[in-house]
Protein backbone atom coordinates (compact mmCIF):
# COMPACT_ATOMS: atom_id res chain seq x y z
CA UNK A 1 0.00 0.00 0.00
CA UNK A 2 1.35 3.28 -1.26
CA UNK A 3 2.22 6.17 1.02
CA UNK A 4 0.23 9.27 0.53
CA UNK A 5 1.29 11.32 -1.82
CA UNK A 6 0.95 15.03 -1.96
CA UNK A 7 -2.17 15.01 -4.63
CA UNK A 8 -3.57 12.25 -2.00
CA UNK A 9 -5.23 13.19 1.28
CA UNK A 10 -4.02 11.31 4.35
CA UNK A 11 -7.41 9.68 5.09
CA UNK A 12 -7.05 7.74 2.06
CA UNK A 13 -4.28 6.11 2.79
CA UNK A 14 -5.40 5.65 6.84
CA UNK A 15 -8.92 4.68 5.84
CA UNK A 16 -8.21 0.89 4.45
CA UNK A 17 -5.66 0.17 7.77
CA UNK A 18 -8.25 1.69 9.95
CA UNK A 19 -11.23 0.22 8.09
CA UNK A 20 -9.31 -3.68 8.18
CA UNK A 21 -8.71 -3.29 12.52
CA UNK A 22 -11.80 -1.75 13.38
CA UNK A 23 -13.98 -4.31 10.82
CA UNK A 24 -12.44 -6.97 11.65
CA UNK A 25 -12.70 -6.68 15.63
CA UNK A 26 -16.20 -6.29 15.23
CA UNK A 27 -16.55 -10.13 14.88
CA UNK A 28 -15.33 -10.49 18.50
CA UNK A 29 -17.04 -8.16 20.11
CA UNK A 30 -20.75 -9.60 18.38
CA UNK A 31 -19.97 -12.82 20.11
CA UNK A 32 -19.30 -11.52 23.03
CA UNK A 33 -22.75 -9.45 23.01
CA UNK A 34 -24.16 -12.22 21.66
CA UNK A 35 -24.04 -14.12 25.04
CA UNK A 36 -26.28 -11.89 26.90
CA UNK A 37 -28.79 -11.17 24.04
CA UNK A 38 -31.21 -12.17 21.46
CA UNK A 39 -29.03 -11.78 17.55
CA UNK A 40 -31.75 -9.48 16.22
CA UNK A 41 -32.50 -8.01 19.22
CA UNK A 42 -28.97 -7.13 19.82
CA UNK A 43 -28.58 -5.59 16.63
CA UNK A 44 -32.09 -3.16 17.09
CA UNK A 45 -30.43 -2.02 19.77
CA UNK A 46 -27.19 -1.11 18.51
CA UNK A 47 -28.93 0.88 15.79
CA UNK A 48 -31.17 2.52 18.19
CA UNK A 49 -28.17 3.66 20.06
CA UNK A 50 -26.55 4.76 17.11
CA UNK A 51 -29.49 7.06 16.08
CA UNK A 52 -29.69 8.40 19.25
CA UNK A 53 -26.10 9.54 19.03
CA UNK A 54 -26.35 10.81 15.61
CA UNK A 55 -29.86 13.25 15.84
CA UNK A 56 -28.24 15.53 17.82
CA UNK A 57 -25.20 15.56 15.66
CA UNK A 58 -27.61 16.43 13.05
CA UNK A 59 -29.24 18.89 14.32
CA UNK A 60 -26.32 20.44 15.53
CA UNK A 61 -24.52 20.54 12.15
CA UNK A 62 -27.52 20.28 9.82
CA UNK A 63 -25.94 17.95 7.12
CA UNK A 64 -27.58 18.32 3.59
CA UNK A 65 -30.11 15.56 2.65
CA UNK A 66 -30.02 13.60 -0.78
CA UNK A 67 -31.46 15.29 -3.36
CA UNK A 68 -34.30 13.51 -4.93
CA UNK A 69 -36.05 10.00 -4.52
CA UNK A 70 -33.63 8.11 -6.38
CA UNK A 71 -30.75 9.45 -4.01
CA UNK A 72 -33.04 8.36 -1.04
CA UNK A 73 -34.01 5.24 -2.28
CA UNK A 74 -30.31 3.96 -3.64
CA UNK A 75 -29.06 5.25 0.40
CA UNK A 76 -31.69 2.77 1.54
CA UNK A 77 -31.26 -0.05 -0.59
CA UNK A 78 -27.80 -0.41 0.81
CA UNK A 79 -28.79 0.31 3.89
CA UNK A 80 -30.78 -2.51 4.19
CA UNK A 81 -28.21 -4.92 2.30
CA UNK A 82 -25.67 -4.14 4.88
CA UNK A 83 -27.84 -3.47 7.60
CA UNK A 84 -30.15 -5.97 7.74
CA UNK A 85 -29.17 -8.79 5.17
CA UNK A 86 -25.63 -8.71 6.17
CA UNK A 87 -25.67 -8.21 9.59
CA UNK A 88 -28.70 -9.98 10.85
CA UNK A 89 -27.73 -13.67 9.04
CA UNK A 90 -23.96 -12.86 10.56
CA UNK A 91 -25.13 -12.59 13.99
CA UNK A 92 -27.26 -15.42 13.74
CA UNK A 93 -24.44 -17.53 12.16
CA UNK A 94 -22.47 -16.34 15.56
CA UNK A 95 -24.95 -18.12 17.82
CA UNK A 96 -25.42 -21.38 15.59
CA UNK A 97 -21.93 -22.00 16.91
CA UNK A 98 -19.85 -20.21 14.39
CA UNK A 99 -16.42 -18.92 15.02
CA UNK A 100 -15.56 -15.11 14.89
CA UNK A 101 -12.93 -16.18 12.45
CA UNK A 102 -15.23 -18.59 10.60
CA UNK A 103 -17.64 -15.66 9.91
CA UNK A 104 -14.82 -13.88 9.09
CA UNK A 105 -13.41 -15.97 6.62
CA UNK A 106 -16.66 -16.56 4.99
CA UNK A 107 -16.80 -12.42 4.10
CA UNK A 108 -13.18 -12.42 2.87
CA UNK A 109 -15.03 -14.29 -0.22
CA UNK A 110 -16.43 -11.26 -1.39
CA UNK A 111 -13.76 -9.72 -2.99
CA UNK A 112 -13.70 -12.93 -4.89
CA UNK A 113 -17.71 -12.66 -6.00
CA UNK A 114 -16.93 -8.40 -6.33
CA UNK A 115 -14.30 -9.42 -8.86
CA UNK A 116 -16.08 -12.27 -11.19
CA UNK A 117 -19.16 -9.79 -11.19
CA UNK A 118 -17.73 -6.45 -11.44
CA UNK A 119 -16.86 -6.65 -15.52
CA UNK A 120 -20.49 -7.73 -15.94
CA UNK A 121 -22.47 -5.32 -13.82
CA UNK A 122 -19.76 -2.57 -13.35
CA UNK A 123 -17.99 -2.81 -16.45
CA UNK A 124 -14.95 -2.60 -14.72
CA UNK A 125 -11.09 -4.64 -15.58
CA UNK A 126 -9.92 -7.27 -13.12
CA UNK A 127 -6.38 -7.46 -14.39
CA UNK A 128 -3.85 -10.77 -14.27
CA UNK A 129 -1.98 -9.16 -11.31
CA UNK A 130 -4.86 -8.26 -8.81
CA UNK A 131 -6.65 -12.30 -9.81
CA UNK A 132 -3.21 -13.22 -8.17
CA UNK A 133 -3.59 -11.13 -5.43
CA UNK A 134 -7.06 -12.27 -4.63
CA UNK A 135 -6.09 -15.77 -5.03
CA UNK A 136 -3.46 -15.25 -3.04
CA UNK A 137 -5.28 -13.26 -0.26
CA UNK A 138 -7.66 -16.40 -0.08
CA UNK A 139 -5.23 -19.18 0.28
CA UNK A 140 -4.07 -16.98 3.43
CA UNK A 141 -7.26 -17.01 4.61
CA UNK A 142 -8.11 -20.51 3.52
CA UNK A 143 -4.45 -21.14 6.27
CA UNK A 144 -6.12 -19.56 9.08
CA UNK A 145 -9.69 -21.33 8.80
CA UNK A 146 -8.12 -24.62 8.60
CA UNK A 147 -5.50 -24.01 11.50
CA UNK A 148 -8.72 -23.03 13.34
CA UNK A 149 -10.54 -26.43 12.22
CA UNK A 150 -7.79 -28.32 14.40
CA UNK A 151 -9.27 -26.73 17.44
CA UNK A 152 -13.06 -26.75 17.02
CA UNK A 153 -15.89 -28.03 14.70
CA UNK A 154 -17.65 -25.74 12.45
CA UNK A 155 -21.67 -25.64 12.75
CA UNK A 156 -23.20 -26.30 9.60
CA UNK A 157 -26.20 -24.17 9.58
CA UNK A 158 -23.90 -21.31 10.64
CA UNK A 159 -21.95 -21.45 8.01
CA UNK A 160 -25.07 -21.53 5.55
CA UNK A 161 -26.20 -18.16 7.46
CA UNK A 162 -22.95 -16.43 7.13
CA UNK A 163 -22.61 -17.33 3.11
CA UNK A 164 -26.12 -15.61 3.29
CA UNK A 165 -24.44 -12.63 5.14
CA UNK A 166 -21.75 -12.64 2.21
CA UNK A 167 -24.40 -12.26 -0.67
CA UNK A 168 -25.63 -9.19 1.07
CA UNK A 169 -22.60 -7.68 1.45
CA UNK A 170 -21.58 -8.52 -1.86
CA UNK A 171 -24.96 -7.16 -3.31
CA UNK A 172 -24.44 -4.30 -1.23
CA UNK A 173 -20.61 -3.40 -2.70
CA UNK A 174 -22.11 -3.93 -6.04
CA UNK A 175 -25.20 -1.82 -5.65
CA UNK A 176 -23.14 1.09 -3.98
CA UNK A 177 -20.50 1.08 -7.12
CA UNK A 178 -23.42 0.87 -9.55
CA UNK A 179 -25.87 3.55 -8.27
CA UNK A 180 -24.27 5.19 -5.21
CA UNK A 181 -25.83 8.81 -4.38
CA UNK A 182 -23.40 11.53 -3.18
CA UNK A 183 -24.70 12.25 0.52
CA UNK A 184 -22.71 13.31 3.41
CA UNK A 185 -21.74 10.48 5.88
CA UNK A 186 -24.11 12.29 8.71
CA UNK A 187 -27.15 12.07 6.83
CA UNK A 188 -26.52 8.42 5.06
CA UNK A 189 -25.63 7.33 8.27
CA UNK A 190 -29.41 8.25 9.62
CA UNK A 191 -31.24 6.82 6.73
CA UNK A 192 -29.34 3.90 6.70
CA UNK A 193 -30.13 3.01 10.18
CA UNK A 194 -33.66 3.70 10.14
CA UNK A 195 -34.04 1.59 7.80
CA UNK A 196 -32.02 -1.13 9.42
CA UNK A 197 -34.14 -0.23 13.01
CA UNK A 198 -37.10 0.03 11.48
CA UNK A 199 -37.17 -3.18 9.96
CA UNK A 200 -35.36 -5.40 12.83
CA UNK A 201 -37.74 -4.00 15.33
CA UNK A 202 -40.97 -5.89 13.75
CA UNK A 203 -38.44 -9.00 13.39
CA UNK A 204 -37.02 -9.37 16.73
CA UNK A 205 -40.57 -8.83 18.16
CA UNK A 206 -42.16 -11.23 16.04
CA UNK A 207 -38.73 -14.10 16.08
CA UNK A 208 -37.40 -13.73 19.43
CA UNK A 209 -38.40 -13.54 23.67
CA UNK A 210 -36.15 -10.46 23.18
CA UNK A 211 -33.64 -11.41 25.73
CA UNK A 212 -31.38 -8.42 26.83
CA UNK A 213 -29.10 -9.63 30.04
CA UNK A 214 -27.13 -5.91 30.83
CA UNK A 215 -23.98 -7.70 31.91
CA UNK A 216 -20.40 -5.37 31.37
CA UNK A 217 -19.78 -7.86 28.68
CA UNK A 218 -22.86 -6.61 26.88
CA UNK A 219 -22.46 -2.57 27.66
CA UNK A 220 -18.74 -3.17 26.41
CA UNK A 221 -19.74 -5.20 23.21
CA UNK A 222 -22.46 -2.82 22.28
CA UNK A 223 -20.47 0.12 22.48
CA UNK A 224 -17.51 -0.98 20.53
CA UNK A 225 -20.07 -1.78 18.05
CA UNK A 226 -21.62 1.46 18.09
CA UNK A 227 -19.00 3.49 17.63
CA UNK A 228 -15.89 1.25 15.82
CA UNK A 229 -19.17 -0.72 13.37
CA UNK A 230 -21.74 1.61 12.76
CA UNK A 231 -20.52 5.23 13.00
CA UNK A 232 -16.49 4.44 11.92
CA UNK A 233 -16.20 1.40 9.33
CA UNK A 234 -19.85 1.45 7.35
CA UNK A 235 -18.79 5.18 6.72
CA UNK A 236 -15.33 4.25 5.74
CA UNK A 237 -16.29 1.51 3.51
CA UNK A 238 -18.76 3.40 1.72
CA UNK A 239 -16.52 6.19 1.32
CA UNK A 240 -13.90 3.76 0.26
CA UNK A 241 -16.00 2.71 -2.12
CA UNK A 242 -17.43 6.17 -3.82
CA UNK A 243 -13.72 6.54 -4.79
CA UNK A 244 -12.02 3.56 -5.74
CA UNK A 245 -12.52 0.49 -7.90
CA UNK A 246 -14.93 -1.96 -6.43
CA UNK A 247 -12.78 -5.21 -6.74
CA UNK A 248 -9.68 -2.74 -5.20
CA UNK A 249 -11.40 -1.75 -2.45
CA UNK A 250 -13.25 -5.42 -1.80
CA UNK A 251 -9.45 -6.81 -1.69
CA UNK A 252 -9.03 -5.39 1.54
CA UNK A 253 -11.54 -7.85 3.17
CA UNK A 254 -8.53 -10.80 2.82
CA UNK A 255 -7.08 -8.69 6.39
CA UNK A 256 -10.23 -9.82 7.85
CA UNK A 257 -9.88 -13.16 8.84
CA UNK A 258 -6.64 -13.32 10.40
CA UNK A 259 -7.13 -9.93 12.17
CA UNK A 260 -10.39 -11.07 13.24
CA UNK A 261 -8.99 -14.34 14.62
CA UNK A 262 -6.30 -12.58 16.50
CA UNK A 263 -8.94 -9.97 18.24
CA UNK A 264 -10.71 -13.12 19.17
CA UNK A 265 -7.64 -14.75 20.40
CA UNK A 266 -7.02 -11.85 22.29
CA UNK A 267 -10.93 -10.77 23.51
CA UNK A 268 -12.66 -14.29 23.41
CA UNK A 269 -9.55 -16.71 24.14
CA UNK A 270 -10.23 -18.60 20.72
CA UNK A 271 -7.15 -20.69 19.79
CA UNK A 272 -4.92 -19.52 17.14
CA UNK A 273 -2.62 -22.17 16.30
CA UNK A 274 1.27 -21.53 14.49
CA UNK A 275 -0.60 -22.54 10.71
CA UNK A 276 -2.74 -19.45 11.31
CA UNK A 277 0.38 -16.98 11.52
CA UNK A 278 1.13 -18.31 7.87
CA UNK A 279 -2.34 -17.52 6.35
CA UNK A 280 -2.40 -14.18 8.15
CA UNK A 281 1.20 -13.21 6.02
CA UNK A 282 -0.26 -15.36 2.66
CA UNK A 283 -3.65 -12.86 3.03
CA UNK A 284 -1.67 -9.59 4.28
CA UNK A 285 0.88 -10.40 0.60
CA UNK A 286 -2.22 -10.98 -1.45
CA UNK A 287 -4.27 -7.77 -0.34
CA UNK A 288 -0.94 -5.55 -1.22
CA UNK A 289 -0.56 -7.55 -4.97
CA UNK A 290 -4.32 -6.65 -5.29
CA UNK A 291 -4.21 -3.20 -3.87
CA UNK A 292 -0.99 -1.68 -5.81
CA UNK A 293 -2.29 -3.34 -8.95
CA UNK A 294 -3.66 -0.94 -11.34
């Protein structure tokens, strides 16, 4: 990854690291929420905190609005691919037994479903170099899955919920690059959520007792969420994403499984065997073949 040049503002070359660490650690920290609360439940609640932050902010600096239904409506359809489709089916993968760095290592395949569909629906060029890199990136993450399969057995269903996570997020990445709506990060933000809260509240009502145990666990889990999730990384990625190349930007989601299965190492004790340390270099060698190539 290049260093910022002077044409380049620093936040575009901070915004992939930060985006990777602050992603990635989200996988933890949902398990660990998710052992004092319902999935959907948990995640109507970390929207409704998140609106609750951000009204004030809004009224306070009185962001401009989209322009037009078609802005509105494109905000919301990716709001709800990432909000709801994405997040909801990961969270429930998480408590049918799946491993922080399973679900992790199921949404590094995107970049690999970004890139086959991208010439199709974007119309953009996968070159030779940045396949290698993606091929690459997933053999490294392919290493730290299977050093994790020595140490624990991977629930079935979960891993059918969290390929249905990755086809929202793909959809979502492809939708954004295809008919994303200049708005500032404030306002998206709002609309985004609403429609994620608005739809999840209904859901968890109708799905779930709506079990909420307030343990420190839970206050520390949601809050990470809140903030490094919602407000930080869905802003980053989407801004990521207004401004580079869809497959480019998708590459970066190879970090993801080995830094998520270190944070979990480190916040949930999950095992993270020597073979693991290999896929983490394999995936961090693939995403900077992908990312330099042009």
């Amino acid at each position: 990854m290049a260093a910022p040049t002077s044409n380049q503002p620093l936040w575009h070359w901070l915004a992939p690291l930060l985006f990777v660490v602050l992603w990635s650690s989200g996988f933890a920290f949902a398990k660990l929420g998710l052992e004092s609360a319902d999935p959907l439940t948990f995640l109507m609640l970390r929207y409704a905190v998140v609106l609750i932050i951000l009204a004030p902010i809004a009224l306070v600096i009185r962001p401009p609005w989209p322009k037009g239904r078609a802005a509105w409506t494109h905000i919301a359809v990716v709001g709800f691919l990432i909000q709801v489709v994405y997040f909801s089916f990961s969270y429930l993968a998480v408590t049918k037994g799946l491993s922080a760095s399973a679900n992790a290592l199921i949404a590094a395949m995107q970049p690999i479903l970004v890139a086959l569909a991208s010439p199709l629906l974007l119309r953009e060029r996968v070159g030779l170099a940045r396949w290698i890199g993606l091929v690459l990136g997933l053999g490294g993450a392919g290493l730290v899955i299977l050093a994790r399969a020595e140490v624990e057995t991977t629930a079935t269903l979960g891993v059918i919920l969290s390929v249905a996570a990755l086809l929202g997020l793909t959809a979502a990445t492809l939708y954004e690059r295809r008919f994303g709506a200049e708005a500032h990060p404030v306002s998206a933000n709002i609309i985004q959520f609403i429609v994620g809260f608005g739809l999840l509240l209904p859901l968890a009502a109708i799905l779930e007792p709506m079990r909420v145990e307030v343990t420190a666990d839970f206050v520390i889990a949601l809050a990470y969420l809140v903030i490094a999730n919602s407000l930080i990384s869905v802003t980053l990625l989407l801004a990521m994403l207004r401004r580079g190349e869809a497959a480019r930007v998708s590459s970066l989601f190879f970090l993801t499984p080995p830094t998520a299965a270190l944070v979990a190492h480190l916040v949930l004790g999950e095992a993270l065997p020597p073979l693991a340390w290999v896929g983490m270099a394999l995936a961090a060698g693939g995403v900077a073949v992908a990312t330099r190539a042009r």
